[in-house]
Protein backbone atom coordinates (compact mmCIF):
# COMPACT_ATOMS: atom_id res chain seq x y z
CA UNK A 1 156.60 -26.51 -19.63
CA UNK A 2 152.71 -26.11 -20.22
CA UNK A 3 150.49 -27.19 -17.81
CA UNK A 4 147.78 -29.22 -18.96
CA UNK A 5 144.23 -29.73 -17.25
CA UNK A 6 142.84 -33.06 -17.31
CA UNK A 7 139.88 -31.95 -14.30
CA UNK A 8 136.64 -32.72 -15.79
CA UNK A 9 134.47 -30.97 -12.66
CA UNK A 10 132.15 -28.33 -13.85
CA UNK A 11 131.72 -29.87 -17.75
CA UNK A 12 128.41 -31.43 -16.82
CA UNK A 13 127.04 -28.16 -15.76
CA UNK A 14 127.81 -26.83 -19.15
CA UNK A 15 126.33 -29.79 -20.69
CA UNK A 16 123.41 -29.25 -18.74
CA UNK A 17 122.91 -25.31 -19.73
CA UNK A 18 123.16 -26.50 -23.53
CA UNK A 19 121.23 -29.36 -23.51
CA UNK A 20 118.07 -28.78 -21.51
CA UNK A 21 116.64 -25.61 -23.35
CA UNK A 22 116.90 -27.73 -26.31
CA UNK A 23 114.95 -30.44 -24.82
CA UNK A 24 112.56 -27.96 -23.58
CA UNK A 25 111.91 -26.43 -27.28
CA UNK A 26 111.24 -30.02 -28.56
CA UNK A 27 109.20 -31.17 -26.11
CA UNK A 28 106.88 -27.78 -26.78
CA UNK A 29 107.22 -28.44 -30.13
CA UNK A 30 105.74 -31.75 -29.97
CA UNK A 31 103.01 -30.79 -27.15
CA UNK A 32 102.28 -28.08 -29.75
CA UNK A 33 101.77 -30.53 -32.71
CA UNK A 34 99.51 -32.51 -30.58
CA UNK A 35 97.33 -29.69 -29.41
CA UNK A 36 97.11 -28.71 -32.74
CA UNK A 37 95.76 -31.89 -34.79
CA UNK A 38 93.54 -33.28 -31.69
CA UNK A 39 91.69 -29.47 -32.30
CA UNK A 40 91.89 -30.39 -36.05
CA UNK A 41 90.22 -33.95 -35.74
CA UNK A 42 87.55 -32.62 -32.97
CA UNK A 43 86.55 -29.46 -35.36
CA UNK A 44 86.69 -31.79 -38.54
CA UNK A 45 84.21 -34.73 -36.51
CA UNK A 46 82.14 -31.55 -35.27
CA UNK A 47 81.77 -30.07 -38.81
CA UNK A 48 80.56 -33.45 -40.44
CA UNK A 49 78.32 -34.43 -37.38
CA UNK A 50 76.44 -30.79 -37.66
CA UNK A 51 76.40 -31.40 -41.22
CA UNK A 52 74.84 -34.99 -40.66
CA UNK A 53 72.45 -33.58 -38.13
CA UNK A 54 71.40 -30.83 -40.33
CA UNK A 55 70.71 -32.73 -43.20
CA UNK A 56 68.15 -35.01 -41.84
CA UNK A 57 64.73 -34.64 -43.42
CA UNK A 58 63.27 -33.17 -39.92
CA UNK A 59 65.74 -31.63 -39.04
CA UNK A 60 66.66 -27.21 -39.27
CA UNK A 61 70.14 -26.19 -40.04
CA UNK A 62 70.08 -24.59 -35.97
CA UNK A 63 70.20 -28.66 -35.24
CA UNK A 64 73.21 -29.24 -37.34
CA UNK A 65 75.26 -25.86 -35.13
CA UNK A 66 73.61 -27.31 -31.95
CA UNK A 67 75.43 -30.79 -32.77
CA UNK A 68 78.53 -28.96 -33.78
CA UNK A 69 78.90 -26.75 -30.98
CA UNK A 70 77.88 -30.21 -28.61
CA UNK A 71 80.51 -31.70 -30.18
CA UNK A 72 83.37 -29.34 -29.67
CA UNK A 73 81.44 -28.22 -25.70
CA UNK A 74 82.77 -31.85 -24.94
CA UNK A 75 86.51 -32.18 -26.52
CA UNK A 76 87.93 -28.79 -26.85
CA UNK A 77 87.33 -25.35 -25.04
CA UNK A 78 84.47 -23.74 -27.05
CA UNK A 79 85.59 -20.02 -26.53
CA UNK A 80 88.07 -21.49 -29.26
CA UNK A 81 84.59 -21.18 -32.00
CA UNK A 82 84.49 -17.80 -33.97
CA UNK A 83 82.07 -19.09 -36.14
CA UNK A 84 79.77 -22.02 -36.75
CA UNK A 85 77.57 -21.46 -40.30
CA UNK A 86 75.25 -24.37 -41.14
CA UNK A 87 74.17 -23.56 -45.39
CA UNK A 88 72.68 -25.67 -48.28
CA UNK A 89 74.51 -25.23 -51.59
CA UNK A 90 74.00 -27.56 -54.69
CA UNK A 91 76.37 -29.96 -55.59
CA UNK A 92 75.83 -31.31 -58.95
CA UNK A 93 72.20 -32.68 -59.08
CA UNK A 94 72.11 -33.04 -55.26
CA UNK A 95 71.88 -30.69 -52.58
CA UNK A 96 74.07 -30.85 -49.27
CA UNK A 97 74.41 -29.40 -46.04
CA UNK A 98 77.28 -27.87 -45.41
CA UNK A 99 79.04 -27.00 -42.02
CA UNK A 100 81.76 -24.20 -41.94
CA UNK A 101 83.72 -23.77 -38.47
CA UNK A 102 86.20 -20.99 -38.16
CA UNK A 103 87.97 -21.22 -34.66
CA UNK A 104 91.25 -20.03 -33.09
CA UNK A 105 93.85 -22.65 -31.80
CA UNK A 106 95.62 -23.01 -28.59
CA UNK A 107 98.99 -22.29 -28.54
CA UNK A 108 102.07 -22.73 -26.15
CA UNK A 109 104.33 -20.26 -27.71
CA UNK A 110 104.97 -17.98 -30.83
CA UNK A 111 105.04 -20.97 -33.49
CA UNK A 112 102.17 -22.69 -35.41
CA UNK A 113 98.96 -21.81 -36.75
CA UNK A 114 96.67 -19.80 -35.25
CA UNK A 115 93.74 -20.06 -37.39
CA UNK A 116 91.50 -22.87 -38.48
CA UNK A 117 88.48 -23.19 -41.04
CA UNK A 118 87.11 -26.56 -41.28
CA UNK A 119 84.23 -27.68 -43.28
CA UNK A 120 82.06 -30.86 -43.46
CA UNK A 121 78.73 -31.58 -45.91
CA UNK A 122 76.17 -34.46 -46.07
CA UNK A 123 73.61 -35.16 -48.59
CA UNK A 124 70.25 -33.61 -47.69
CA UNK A 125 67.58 -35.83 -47.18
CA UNK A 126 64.19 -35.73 -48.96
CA UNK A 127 60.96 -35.81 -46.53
């Protein structure tokens, strides 16, 4: 006759081993995610601040990277910056400022972007 376990004891420890590294990954995941688009919104604010800064009528473009870099000194780490340029181009009849900011993102593990290029413009003001 076959002898048939019905002991339970040690099963949760399994469960535990499978579960947990699971958990772990998602929860990094998500941290990840958020790390990721609060660095997005803070670079994207930073970029169309500079811009607005630059544009004024008194204003030089080194206001609008002084702004940006303010900006970004106060959310996010700024060794993240690579590059801050502050340019006028023409945009149909008008002319804006624009703000390009190339930085690198923080991340927890092997996954996600590691790059970022954001860019903001404001109409130019006329003295």
């Amino acid at each position: 006759m076959t002898r048939r376990f019905r002991d339970d004891g040690g099963s949760a420890i399994v469960d535990f081993v499978l579960v947990v590294p699971m958990l772990i990954a998602v929860g990094l995941a998500v941290l990840q995610i958020i790390l990721v688009m609060h660095g997005r919104t803070v670079l994207i604010s930073a970029a169309a601040e500079g811009a607005r800064a630059a544009a004024l009528a008194d204003a030089d473009r080194g206001a609008g990277e002084r702004r940006a870099r303010a900006i970004i000194e106060e959310s996010i780490a700024s060794s993240t910056v690579e590059r801050i340029d502050v340019h006028a181009r023409q945009s149909g009849s008008s002319v804006v400022m624009a703000v390009d900011i190339d930085a690198r993102l923080p991340l927890l593990g092997l996954f996600g972007p590691t790059a970022l290029h954001v860019h903001g413009h404001s109409l130019l003001e006329r003295a």
